[in-house]
C-alpha atoms as a PDB file:
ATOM      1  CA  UNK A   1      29.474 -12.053  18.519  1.00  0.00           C
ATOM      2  CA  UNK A   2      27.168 -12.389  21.722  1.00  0.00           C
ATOM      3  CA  UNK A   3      28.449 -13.053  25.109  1.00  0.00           C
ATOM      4  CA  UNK A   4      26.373 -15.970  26.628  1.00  0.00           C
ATOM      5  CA  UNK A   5      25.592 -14.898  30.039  1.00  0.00           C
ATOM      6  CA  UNK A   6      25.624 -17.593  32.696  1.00  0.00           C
ATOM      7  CA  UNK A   7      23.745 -16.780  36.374  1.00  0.00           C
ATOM      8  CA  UNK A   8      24.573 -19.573  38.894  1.00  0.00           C
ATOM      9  CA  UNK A   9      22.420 -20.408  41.446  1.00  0.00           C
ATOM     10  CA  UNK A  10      23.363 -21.508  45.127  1.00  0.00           C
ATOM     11  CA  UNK A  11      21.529 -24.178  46.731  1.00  0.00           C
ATOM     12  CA  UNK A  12      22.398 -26.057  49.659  1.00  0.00           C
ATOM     13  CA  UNK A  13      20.377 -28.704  50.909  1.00  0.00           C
ATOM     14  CA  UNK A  14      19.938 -28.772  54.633  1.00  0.00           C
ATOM     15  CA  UNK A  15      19.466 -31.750  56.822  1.00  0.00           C
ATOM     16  CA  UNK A  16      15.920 -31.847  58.361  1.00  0.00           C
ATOM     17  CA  UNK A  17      17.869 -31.091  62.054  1.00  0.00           C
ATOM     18  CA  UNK A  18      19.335 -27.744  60.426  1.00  0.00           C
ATOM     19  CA  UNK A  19      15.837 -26.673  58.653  1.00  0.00           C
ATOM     20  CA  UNK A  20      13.859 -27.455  62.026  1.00  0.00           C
ATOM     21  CA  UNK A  21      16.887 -25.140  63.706  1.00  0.00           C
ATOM     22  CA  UNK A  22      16.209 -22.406  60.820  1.00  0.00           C
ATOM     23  CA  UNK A  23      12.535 -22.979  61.498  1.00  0.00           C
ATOM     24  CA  UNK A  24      12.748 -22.567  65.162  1.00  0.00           C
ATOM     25  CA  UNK A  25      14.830 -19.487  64.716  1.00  0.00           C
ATOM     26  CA  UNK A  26      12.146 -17.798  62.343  1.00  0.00           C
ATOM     27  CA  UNK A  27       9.477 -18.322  64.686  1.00  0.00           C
ATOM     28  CA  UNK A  28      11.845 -16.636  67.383  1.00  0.00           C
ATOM     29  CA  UNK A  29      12.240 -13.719  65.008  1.00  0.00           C
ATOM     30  CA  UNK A  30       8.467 -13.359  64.447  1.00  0.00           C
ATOM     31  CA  UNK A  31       7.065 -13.699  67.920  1.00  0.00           C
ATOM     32  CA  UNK A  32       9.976 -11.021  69.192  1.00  0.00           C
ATOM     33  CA  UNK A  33       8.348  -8.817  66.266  1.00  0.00           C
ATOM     34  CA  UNK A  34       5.111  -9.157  67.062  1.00  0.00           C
ATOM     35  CA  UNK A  35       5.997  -8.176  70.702  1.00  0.00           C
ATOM     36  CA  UNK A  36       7.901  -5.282  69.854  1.00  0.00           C
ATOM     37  CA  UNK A  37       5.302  -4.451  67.463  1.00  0.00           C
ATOM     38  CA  UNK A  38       3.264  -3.829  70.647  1.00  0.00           C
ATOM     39  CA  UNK A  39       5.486  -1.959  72.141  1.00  0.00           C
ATOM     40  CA  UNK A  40       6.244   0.536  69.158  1.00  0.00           C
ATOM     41  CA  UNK A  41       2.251   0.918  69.038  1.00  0.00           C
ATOM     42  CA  UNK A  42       2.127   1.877  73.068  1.00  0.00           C
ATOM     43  CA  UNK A  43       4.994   4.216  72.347  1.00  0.00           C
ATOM     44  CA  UNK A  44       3.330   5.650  69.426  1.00  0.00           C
ATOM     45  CA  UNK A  45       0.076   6.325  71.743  1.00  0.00           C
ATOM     46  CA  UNK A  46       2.080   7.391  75.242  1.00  0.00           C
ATOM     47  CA  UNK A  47       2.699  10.977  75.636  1.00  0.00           C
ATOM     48  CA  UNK A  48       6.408  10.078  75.640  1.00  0.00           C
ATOM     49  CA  UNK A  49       5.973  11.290  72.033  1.00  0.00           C
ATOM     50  CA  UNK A  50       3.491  14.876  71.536  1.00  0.00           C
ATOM     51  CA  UNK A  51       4.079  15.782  67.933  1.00  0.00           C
ATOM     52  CA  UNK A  52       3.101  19.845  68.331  1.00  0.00           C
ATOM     53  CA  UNK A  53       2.490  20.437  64.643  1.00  0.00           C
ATOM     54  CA  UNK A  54       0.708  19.118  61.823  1.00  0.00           C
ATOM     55  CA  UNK A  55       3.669  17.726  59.837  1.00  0.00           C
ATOM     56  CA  UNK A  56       4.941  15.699  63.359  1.00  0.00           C
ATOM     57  CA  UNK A  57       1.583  14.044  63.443  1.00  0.00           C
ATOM     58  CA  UNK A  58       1.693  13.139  59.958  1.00  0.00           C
ATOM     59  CA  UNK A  59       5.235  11.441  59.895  1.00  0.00           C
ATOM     60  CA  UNK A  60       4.098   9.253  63.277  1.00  0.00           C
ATOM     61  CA  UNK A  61       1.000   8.592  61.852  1.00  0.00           C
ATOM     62  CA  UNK A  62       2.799   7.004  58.588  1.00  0.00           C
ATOM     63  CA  UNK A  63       4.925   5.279  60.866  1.00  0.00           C
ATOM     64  CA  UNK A  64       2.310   3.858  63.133  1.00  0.00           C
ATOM     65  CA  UNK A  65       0.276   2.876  59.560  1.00  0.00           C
ATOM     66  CA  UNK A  66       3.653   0.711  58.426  1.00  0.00           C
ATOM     67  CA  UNK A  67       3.830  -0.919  61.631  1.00  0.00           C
ATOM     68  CA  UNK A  68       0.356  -2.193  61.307  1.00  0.00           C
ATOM     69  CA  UNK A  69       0.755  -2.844  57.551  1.00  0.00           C
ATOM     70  CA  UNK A  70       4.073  -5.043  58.917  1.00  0.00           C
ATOM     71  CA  UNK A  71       2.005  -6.821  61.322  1.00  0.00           C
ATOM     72  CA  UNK A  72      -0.850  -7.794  58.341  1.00  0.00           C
ATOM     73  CA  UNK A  73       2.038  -9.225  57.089  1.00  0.00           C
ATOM     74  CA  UNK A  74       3.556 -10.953  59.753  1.00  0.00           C
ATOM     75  CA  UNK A  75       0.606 -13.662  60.886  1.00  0.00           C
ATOM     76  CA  UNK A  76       0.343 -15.298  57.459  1.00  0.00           C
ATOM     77  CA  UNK A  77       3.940 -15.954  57.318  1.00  0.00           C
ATOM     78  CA  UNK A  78       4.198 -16.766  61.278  1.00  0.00           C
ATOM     79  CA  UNK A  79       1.558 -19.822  60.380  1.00  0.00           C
ATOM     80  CA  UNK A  80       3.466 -20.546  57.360  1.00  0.00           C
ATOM     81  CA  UNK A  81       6.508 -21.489  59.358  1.00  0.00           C
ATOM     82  CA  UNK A  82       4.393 -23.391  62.003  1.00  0.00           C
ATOM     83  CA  UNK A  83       2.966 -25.410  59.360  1.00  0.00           C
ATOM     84  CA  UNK A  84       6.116 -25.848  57.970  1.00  0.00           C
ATOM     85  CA  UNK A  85       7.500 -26.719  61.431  1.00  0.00           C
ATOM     86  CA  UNK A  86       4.790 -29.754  61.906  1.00  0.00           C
ATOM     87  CA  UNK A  87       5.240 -30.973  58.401  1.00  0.00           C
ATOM     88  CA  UNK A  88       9.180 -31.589  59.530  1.00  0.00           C
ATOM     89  CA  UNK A  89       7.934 -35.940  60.562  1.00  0.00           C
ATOM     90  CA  UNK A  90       7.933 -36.241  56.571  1.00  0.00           C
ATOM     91  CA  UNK A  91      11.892 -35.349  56.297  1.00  0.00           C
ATOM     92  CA  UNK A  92      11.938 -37.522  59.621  1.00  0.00           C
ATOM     93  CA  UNK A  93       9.511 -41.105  59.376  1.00  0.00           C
ATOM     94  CA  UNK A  94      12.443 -43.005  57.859  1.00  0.00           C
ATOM     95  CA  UNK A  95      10.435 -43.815  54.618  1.00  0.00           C
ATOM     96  CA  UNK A  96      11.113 -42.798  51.437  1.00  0.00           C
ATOM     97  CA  UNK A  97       8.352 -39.977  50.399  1.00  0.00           C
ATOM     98  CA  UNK A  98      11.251 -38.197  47.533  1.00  0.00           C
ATOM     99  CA  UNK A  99       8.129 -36.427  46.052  1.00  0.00           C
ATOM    100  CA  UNK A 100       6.814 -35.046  49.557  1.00  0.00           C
ATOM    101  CA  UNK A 101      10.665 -34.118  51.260  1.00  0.00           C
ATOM    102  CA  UNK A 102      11.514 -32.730  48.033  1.00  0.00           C
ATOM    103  CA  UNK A 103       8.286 -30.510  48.195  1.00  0.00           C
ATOM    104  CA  UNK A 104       9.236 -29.894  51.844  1.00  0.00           C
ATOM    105  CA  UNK A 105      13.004 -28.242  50.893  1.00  0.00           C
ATOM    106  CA  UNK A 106      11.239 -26.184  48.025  1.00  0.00           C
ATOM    107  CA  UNK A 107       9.223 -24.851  50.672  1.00  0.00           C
ATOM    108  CA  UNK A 108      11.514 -24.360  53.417  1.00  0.00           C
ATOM    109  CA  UNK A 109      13.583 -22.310  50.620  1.00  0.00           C
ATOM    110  CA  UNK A 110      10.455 -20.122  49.368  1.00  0.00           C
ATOM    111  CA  UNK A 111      10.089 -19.376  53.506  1.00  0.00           C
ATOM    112  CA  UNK A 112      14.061 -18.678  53.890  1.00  0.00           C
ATOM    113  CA  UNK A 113      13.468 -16.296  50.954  1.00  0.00           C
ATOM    114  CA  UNK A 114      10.197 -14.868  52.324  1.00  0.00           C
ATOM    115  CA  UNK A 115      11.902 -14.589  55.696  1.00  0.00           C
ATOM    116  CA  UNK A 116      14.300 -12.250  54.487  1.00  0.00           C
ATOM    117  CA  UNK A 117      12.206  -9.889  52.562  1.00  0.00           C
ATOM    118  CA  UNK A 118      10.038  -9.856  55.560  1.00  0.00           C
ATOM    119  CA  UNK A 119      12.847  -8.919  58.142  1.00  0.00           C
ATOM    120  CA  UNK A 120      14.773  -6.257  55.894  1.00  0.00           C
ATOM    121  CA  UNK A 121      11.534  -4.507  54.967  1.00  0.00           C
ATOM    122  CA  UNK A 122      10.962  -4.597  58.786  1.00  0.00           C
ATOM    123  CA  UNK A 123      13.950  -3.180  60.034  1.00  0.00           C
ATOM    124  CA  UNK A 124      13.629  -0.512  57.361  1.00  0.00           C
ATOM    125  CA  UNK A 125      10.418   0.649  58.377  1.00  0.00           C
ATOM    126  CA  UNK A 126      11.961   0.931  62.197  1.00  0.00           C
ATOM    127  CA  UNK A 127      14.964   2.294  61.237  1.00  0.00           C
ATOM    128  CA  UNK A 128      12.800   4.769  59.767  1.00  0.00           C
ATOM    129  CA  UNK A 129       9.888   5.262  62.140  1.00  0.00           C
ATOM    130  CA  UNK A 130      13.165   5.864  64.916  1.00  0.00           C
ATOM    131  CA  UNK A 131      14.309   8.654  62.740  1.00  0.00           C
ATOM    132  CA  UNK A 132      11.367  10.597  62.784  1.00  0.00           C
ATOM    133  CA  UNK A 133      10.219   9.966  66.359  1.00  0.00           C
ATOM    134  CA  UNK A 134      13.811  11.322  67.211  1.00  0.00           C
ATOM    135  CA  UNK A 135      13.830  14.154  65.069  1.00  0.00           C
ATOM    136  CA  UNK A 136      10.386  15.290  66.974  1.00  0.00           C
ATOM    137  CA  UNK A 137      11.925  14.343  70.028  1.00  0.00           C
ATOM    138  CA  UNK A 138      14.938  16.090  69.415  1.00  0.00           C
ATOM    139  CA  UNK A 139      12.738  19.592  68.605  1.00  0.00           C
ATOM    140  CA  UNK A 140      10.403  19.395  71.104  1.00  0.00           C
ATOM    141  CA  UNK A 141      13.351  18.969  73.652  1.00  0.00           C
ATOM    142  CA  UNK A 142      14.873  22.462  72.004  1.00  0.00           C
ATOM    143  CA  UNK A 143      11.231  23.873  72.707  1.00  0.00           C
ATOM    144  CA  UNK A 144      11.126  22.935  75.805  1.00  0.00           C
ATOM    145  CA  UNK A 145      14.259  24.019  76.964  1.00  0.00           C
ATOM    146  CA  UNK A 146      13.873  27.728  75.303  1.00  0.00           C
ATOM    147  CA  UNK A 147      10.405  28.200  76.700  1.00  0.00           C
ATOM    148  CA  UNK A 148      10.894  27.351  80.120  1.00  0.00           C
ATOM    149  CA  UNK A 149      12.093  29.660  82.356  1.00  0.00           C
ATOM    150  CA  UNK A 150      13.178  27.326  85.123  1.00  0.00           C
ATOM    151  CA  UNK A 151      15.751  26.496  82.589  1.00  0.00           C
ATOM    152  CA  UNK A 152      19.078  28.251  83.075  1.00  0.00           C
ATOM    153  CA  UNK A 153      22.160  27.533  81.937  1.00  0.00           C
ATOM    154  CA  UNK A 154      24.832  26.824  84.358  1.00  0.00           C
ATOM    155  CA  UNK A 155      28.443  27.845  84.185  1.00  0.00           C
ATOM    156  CA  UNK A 156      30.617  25.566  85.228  1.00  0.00           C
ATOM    157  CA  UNK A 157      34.240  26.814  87.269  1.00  0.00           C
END
């Protein structure tokens, strides 16, 4: 006997208002990365961060080469959704275009899904690229601390 398996599939179809919303949103998301894609690159290059052995430099240098793999990935999808965004006067003229809004949903769903992969696989690489610039933090703080000799530890009464 075989078991028929059955997957379901959710779809939802948005008004043009709550896909220009969505849209508006994304492009929020991206320009916020971009900028903080910046930032991570300055803070990468400051001397906040001076990796002391070869392993440190290795582990911000993979970091600093998945931030700029992220951003390769970032502009084609940022003028995806600003495409998408000006195509919104076809859900929008008032006539009847079924072929063309229809073709307009599937692609705001192929972005929502492209959206997400984009943003998880982002915040993974920062989560990780954190951890490793606070691990070297964290040491060079201990080095610091043990090779100084202004450094004395006080007793407190």
């Amino acid at each position: 006997m075989s078991v028929k398996k059955t997957t379901y599939n959710y779809m939802k179809w948005f008004s043009a208002d709550e896909m220009h919303e969505r849209s508006k949103r994304w492009l929020s998301e991206l320009s916020f990365i971009r900028d903080e894609q910046g930032f991570l690159d300055n803070l990468i290059k400051s001397f906040a961060i001076k990796p002391s052995q070869q392993e440190e430099f290795g582990r911000i240098n993979d970091f600093k080469n998945a931030i700029a793999e992220n951003r390769r990935r970032l502009n084609p999808i940022f003028k995806q959704v600003q495409k998408h965004m000006n195509q919104l006067g076809i859900m929008l003229d008032g006539v009847n275009q079924l072929e063309m809004e229809k073709g307009y949903k599937k692609t705001h769903e192929k972005l929502y899904q492209k959206m997400n992969i984009y943003l998880l696989d982002y915040r993974t690489v920062k989560e990780r690229g954190f951890s490793k610039l606070l691990s070297i933090l964290k040491k060079e703080k201990q080095k610091v601390g043990l090779s100084n000799p202004d450094y004395k530890v006080k007793t407190i009464k």
